[in-house]
PDB file of N, CA and C in Angstrom:
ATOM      1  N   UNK A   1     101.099 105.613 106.294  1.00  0.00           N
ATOM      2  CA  UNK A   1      99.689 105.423 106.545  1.00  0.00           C
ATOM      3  C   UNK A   1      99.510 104.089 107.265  1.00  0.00           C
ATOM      4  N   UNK A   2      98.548 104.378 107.984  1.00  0.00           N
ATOM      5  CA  UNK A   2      98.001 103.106 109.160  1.00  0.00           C
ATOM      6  C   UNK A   2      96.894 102.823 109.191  1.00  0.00           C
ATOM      7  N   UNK A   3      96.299 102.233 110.328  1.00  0.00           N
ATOM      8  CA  UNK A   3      95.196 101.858 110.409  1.00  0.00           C
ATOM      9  C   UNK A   3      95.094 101.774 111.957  1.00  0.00           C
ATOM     10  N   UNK A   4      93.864 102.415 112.753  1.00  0.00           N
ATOM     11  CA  UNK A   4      93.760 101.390 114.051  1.00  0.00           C
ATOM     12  C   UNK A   4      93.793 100.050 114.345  1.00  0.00           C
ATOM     13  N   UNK A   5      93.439  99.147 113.067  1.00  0.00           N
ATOM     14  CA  UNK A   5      93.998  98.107 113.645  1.00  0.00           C
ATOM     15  C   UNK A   5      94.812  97.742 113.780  1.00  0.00           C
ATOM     16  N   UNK A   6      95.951  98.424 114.001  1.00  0.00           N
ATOM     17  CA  UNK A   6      97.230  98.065 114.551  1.00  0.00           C
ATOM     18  C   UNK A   6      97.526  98.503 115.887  1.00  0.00           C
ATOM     19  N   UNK A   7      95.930  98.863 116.412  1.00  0.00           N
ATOM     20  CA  UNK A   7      95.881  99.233 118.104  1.00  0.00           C
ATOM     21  C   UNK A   7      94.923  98.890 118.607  1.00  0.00           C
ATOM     22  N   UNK A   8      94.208  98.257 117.775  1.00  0.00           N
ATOM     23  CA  UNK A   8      93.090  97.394 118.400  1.00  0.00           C
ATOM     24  C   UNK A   8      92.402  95.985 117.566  1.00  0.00           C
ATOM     25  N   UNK A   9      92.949  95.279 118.123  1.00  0.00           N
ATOM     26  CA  UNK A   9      92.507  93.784 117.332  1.00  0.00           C
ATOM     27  C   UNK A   9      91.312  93.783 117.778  1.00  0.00           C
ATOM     28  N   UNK A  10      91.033  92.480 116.602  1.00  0.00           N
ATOM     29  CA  UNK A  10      89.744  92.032 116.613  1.00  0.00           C
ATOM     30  C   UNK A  10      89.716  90.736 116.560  1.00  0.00           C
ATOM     31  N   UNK A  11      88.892  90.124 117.369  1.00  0.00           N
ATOM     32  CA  UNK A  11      89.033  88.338 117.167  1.00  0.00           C
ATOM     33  C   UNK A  11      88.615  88.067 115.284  1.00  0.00           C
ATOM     34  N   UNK A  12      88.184  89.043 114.721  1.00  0.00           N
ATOM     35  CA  UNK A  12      87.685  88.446 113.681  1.00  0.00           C
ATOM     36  C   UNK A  12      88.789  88.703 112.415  1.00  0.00           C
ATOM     37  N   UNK A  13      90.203  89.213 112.810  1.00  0.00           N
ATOM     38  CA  UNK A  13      90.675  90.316 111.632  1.00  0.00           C
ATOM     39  C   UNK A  13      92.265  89.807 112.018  1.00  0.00           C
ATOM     40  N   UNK A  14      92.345  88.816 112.996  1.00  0.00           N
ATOM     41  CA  UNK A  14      93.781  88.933 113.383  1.00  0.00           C
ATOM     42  C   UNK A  14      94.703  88.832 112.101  1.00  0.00           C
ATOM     43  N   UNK A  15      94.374  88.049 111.253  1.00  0.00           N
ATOM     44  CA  UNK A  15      95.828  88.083 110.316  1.00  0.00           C
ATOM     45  C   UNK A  15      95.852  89.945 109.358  1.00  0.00           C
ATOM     46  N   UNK A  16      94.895  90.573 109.731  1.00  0.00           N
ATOM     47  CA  UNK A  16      94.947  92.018 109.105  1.00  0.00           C
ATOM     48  C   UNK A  16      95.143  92.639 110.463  1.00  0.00           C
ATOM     49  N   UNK A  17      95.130  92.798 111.628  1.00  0.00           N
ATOM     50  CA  UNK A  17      95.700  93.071 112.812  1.00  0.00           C
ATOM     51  C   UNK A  17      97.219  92.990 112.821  1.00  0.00           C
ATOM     52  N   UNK A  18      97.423  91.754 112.650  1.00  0.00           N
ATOM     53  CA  UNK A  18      99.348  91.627 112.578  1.00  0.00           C
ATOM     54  C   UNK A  18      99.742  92.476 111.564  1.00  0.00           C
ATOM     55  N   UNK A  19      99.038  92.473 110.541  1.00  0.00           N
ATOM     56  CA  UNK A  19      99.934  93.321 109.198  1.00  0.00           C
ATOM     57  C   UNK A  19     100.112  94.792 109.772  1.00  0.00           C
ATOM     58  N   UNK A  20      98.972  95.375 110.338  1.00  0.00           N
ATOM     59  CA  UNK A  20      98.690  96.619 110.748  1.00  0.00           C
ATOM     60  C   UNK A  20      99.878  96.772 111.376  1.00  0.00           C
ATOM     61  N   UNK A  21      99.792  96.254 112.748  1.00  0.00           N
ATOM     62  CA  UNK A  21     100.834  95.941 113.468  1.00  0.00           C
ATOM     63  C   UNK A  21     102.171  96.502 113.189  1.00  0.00           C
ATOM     64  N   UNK A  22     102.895  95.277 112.302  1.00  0.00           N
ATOM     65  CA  UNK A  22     103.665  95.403 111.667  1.00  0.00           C
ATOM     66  C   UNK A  22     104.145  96.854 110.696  1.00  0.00           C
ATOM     67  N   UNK A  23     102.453  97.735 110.189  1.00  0.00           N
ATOM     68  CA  UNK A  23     102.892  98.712 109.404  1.00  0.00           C
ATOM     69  C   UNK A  23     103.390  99.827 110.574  1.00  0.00           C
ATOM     70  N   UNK A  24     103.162  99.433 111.939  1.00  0.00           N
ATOM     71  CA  UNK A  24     103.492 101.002 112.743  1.00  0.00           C
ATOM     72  C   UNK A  24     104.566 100.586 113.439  1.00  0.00           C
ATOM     73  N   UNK A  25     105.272  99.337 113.158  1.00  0.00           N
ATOM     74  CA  UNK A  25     106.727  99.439 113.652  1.00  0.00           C
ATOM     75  C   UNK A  25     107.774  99.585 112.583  1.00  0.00           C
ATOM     76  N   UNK A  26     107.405  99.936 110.913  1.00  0.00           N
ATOM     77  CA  UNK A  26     108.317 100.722 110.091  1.00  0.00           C
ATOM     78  C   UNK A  26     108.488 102.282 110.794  1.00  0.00           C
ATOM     79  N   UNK A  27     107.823 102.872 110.501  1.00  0.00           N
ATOM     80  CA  UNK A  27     107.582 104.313 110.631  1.00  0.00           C
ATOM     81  C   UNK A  27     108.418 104.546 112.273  1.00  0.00           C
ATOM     82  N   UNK A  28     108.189 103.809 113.096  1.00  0.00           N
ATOM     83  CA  UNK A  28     108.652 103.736 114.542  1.00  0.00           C
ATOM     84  C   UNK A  28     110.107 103.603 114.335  1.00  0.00           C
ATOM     85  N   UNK A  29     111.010 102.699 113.585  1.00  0.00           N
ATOM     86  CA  UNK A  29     112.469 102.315 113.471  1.00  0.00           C
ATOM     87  C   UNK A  29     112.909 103.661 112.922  1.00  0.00           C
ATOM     88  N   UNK A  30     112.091 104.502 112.100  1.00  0.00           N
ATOM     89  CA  UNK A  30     112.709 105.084 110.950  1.00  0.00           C
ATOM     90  C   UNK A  30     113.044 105.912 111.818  1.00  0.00           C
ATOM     91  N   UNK A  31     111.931 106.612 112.394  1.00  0.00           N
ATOM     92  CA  UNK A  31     112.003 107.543 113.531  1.00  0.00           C
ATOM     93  C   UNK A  31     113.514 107.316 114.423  1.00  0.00           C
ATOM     94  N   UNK A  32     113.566 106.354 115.114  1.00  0.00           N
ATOM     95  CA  UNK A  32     114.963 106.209 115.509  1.00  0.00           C
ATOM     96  C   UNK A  32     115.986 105.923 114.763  1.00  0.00           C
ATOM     97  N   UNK A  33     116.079 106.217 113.784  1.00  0.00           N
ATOM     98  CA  UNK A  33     116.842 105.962 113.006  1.00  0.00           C
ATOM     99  C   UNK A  33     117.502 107.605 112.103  1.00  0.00           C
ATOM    100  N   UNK A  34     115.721 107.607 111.403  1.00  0.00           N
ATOM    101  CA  UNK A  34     116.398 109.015 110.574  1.00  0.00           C
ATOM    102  C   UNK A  34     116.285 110.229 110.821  1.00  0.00           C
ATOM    103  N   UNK A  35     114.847 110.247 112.081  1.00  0.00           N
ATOM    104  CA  UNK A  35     114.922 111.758 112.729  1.00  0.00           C
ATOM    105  C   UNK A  35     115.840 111.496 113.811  1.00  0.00           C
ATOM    106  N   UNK A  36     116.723 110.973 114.452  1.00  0.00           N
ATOM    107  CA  UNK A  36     117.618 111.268 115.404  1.00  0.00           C
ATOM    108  C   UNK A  36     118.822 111.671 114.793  1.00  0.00           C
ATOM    109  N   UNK A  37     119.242 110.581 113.665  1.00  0.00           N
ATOM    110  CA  UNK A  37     120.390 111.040 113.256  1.00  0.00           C
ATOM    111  C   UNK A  37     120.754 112.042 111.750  1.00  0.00           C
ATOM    112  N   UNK A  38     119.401 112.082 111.245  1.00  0.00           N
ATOM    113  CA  UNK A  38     119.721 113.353 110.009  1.00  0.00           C
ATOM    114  C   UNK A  38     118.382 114.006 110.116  1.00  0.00           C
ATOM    115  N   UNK A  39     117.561 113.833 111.203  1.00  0.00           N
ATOM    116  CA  UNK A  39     116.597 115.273 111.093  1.00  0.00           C
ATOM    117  C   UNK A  39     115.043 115.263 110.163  1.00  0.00           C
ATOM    118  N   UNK A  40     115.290 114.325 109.768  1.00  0.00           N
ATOM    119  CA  UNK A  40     114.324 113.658 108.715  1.00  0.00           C
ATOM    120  C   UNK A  40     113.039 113.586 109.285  1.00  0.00           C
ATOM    121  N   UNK A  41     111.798 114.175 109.361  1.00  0.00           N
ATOM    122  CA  UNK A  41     110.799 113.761 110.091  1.00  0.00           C
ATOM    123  C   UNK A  41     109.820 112.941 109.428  1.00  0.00           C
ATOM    124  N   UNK A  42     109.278 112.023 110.469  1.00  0.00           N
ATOM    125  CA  UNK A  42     108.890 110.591 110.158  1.00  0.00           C
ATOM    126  C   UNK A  42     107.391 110.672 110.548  1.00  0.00           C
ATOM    127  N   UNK A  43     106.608 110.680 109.709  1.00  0.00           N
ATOM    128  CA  UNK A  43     105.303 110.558 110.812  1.00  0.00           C
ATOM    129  C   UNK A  43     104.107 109.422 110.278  1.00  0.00           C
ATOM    130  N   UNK A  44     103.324 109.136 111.218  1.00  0.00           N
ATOM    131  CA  UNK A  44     102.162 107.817 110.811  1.00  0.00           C
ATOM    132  C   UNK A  44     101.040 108.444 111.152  1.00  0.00           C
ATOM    133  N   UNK A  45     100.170 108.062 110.186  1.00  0.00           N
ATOM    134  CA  UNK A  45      98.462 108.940 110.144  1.00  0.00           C
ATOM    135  C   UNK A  45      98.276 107.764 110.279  1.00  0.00           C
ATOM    136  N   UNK A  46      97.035 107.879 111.279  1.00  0.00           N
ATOM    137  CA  UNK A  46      96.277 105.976 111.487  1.00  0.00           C
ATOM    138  C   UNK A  46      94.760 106.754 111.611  1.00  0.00           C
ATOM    139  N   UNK A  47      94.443 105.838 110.239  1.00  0.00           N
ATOM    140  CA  UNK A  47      92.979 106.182 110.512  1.00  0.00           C
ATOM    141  C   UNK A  47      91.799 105.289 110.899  1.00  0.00           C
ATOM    142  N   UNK A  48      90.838 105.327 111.161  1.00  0.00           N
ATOM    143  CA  UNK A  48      90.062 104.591 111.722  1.00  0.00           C
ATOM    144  C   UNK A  48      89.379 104.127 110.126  1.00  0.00           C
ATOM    145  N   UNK A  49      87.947 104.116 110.667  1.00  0.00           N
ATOM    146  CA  UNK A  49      87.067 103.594 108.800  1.00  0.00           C
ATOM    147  C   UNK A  49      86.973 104.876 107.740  1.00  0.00           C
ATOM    148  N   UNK A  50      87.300 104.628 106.864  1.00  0.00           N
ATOM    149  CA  UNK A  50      87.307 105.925 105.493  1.00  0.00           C
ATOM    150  C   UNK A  50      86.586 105.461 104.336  1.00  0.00           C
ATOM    151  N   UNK A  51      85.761 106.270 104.276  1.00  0.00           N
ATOM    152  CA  UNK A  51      84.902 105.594 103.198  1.00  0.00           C
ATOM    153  C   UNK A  51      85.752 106.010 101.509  1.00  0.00           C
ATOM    154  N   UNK A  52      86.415 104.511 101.139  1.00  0.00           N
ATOM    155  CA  UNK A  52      87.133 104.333 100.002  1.00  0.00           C
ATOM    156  C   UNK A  52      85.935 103.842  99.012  1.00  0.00           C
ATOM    157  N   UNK A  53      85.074 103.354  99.427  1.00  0.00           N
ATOM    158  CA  UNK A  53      84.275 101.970  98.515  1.00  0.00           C
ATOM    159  C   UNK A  53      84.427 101.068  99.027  1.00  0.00           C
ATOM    160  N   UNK A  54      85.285 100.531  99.619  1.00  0.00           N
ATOM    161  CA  UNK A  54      85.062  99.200 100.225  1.00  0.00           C
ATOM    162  C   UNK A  54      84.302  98.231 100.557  1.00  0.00           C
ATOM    163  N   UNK A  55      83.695  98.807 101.013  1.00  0.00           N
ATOM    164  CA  UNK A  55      81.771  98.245 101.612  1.00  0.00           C
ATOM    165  C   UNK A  55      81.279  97.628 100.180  1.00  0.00           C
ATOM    166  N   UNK A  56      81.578  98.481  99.268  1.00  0.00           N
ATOM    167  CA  UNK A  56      80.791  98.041  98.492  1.00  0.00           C
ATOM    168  C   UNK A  56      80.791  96.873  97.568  1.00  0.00           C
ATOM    169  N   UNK A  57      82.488  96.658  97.533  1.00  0.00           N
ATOM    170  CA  UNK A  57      83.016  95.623  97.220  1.00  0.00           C
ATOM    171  C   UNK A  57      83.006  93.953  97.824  1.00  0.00           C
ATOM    172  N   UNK A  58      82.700  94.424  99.105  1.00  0.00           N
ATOM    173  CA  UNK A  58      82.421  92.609 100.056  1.00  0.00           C
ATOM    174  C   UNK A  58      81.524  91.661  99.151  1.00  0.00           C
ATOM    175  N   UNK A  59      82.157  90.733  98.988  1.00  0.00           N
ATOM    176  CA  UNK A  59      81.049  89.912  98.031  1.00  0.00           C
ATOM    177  C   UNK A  59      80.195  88.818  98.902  1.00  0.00           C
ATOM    178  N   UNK A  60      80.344  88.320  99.878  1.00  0.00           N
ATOM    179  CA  UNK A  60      79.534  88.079 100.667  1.00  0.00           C
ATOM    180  C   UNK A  60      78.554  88.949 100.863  1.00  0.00           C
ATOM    181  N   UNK A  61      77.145  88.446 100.773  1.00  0.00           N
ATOM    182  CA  UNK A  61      75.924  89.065 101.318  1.00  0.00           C
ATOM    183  C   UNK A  61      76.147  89.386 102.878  1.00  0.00           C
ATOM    184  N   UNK A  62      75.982  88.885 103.759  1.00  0.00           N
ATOM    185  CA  UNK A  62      76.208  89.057 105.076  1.00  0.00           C
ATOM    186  C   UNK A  62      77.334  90.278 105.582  1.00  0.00           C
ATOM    187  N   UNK A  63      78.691  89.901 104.962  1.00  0.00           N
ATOM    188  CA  UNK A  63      79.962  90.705 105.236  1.00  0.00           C
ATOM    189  C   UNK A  63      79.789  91.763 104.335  1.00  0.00           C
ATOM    190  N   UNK A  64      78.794  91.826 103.496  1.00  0.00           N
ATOM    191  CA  UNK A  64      79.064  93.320 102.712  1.00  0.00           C
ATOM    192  C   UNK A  64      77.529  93.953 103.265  1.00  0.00           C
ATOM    193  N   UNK A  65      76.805  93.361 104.226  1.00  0.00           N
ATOM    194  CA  UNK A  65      75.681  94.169 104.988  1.00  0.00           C
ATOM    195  C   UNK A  65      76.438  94.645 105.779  1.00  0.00           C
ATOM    196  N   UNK A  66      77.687  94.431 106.790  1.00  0.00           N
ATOM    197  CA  UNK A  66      78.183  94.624 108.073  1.00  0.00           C
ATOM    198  C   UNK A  66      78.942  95.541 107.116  1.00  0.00           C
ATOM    199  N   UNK A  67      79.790  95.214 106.578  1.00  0.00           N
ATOM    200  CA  UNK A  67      80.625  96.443 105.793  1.00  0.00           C
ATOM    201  C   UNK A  67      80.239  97.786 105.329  1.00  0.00           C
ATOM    202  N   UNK A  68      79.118  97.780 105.248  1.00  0.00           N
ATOM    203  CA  UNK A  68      78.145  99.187 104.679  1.00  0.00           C
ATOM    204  C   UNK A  68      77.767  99.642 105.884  1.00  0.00           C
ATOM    205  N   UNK A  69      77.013  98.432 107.431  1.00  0.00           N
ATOM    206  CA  UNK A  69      76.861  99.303 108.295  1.00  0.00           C
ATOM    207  C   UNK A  69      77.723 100.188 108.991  1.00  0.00           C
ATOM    208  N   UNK A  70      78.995  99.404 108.907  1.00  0.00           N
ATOM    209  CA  UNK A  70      80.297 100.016 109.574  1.00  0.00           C
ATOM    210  C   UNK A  70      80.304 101.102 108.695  1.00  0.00           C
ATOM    211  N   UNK A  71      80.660 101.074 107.552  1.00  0.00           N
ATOM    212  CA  UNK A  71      80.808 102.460 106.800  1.00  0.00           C
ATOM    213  C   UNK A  71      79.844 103.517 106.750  1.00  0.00           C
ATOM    214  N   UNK A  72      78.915 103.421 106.994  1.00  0.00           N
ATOM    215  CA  UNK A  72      78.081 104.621 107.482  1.00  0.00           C
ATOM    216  C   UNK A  72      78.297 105.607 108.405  1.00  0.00           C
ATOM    217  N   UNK A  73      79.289 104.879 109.303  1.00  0.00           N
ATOM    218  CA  UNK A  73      80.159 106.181 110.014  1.00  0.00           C
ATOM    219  C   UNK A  73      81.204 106.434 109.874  1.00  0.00           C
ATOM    220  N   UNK A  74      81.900 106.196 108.226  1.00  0.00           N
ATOM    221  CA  UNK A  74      83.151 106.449 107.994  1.00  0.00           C
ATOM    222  C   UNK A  74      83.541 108.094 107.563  1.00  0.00           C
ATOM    223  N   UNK A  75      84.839 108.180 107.914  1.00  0.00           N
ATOM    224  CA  UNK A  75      84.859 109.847 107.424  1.00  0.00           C
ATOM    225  C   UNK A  75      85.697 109.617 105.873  1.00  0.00           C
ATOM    226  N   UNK A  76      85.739 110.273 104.982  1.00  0.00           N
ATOM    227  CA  UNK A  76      86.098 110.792 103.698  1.00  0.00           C
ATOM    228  C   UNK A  76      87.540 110.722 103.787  1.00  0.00           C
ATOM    229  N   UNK A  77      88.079 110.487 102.495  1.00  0.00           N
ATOM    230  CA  UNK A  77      89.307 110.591 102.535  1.00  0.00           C
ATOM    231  C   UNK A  77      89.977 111.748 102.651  1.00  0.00           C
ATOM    232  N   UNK A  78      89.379 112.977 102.533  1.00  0.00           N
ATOM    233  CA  UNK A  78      90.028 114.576 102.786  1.00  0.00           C
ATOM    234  C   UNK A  78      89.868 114.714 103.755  1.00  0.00           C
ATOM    235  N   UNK A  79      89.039 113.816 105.158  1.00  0.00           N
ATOM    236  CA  UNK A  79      89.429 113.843 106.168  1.00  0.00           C
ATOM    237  C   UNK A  79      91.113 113.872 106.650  1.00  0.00           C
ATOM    238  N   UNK A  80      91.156 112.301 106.220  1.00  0.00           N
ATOM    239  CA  UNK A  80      92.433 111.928 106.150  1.00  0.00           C
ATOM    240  C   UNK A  80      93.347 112.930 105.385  1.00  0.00           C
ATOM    241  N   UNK A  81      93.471 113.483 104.555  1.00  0.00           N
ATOM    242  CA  UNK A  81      94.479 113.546 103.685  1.00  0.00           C
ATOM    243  C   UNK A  81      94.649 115.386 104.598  1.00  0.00           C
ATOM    244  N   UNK A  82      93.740 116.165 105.068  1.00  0.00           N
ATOM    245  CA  UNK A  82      93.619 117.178 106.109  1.00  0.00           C
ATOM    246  C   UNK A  82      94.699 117.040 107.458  1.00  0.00           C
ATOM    247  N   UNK A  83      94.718 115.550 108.102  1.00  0.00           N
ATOM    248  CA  UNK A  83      95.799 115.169 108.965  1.00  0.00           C
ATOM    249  C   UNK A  83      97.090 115.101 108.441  1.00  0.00           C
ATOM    250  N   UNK A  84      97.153 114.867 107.267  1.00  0.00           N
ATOM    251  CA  UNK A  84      98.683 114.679 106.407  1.00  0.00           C
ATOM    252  C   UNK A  84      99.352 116.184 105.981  1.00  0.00           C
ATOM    253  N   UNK A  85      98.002 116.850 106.078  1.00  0.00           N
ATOM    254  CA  UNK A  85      98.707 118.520 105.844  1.00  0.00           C
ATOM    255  C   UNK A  85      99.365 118.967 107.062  1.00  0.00           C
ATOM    256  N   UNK A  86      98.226 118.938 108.191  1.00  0.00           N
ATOM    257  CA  UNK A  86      98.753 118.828 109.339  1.00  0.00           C
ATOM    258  C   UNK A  86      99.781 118.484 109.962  1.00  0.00           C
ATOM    259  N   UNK A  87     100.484 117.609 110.163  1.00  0.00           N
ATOM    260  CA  UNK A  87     101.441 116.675 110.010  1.00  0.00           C
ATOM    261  C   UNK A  87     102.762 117.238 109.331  1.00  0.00           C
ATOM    262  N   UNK A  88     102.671 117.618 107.739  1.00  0.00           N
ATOM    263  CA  UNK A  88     103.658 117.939 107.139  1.00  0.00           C
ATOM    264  C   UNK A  88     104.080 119.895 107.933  1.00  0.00           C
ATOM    265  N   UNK A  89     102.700 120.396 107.864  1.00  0.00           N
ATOM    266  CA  UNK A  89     102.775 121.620 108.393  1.00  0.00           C
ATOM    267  C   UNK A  89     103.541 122.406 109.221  1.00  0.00           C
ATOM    268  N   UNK A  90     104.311 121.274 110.313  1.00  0.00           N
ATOM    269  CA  UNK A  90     104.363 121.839 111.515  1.00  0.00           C
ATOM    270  C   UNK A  90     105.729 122.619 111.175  1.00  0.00           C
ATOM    271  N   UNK A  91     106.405 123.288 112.215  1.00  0.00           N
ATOM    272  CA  UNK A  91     107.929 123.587 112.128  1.00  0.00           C
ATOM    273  C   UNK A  91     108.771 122.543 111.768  1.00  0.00           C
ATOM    274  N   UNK A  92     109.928 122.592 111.058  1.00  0.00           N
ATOM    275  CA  UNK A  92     110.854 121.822 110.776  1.00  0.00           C
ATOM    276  C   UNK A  92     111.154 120.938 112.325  1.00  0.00           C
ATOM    277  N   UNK A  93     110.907 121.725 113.666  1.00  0.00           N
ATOM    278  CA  UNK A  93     111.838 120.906 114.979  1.00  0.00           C
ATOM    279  C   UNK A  93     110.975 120.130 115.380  1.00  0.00           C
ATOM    280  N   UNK A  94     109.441 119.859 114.482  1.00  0.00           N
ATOM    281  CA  UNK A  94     108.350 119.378 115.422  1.00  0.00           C
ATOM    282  C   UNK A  94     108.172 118.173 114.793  1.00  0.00           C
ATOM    283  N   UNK A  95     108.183 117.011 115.025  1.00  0.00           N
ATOM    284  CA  UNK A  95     107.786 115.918 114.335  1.00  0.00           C
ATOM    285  C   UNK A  95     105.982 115.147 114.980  1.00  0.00           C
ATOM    286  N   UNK A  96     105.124 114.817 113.981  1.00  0.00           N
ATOM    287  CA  UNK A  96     104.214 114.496 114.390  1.00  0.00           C
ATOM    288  C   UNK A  96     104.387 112.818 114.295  1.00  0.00           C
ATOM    289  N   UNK A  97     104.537 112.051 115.956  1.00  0.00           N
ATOM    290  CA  UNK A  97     104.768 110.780 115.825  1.00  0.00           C
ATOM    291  C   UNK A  97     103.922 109.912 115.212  1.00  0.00           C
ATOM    292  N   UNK A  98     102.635 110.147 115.649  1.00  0.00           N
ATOM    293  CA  UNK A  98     101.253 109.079 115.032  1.00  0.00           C
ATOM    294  C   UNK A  98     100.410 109.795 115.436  1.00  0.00           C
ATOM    295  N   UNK A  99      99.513 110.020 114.525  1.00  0.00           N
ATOM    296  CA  UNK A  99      98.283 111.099 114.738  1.00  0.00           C
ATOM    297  C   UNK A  99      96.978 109.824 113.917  1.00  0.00           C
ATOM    298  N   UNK A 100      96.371 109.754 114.847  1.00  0.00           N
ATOM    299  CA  UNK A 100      95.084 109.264 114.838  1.00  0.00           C
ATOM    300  C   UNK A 100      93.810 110.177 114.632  1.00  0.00           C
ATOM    301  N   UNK A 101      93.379 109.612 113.227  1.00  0.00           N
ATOM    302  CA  UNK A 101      91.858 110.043 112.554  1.00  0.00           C
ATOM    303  C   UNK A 101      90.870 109.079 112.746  1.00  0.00           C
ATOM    304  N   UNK A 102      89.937 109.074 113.494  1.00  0.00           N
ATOM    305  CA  UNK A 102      88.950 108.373 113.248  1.00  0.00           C
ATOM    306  C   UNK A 102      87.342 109.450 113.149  1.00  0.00           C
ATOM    307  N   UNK A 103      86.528 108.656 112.508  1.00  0.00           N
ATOM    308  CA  UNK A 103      85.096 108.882 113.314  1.00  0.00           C
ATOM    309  C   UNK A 103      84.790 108.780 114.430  1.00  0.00           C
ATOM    310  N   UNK A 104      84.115 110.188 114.852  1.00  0.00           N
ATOM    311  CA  UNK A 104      83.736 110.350 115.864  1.00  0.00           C
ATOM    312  C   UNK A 104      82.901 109.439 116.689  1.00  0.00           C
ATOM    313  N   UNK A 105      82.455 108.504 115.642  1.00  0.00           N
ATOM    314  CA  UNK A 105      81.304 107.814 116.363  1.00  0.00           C
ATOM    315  C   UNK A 105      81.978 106.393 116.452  1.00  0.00           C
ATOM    316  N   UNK A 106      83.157 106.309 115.957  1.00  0.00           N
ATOM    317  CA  UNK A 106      83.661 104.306 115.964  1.00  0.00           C
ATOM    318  C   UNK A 106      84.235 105.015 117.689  1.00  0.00           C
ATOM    319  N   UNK A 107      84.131 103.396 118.026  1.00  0.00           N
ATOM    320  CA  UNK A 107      84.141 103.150 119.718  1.00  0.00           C
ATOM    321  C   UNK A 107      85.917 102.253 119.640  1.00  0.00           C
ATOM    322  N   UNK A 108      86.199 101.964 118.406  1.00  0.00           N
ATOM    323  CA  UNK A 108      87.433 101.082 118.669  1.00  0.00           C
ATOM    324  C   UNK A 108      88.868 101.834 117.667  1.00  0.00           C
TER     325      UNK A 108
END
């Protein structure tokens, strides 16, 4: 599991940008690693905003107004967890490299 921000920074998020980052070059090694040489398929769901609760948790007044507005166009986690069926679904010869979920309506 991912996140877009590991494909699109933000001046405001960089040290959670690098981590992101960082989470889609595991899944990337493994890939060359364990689906080339034992068949193993490797795949990364990156989702955009999912409404976990989060929002609701910001304890800043300000950052937990922006956090709720952003989440108003978040999709559900059975969104997500719908791409992971997907994903696992395919034929054994098909590997799904990174499949991106977002809301339709986020622009980043």
């Amino acid at each position: 599991m991912d996140s877009v921000a590991g494909h699109h920074v933000s001046p405001s998020a960089c040290v959670y940008c690098a981590t992101k980052f960082f989470v889609q070059a595991i899944p990337e090694s493994m890939r060359k690693e364990e689906c080339v040489r034992d068949g193993i398929r490797v795949s990364t769901i990156i989702s955009g905003v999912v409404d976990t609760g989060w929002a609701y948790k910001v304890a800043e007044v300000e950052s937990r107004r922006v956090a709720k507005e952003l989440n108003s166009i978040a999709i559900a986690p059975e969104d997500v967890a719908r791409a992971v069926l997907f994903a696992l679904d395919q034929p054994e010869n098909i590997t799904v490299n990174d499949l991106i979920v977002s809301p339709t309506k986020q622009d980043w």
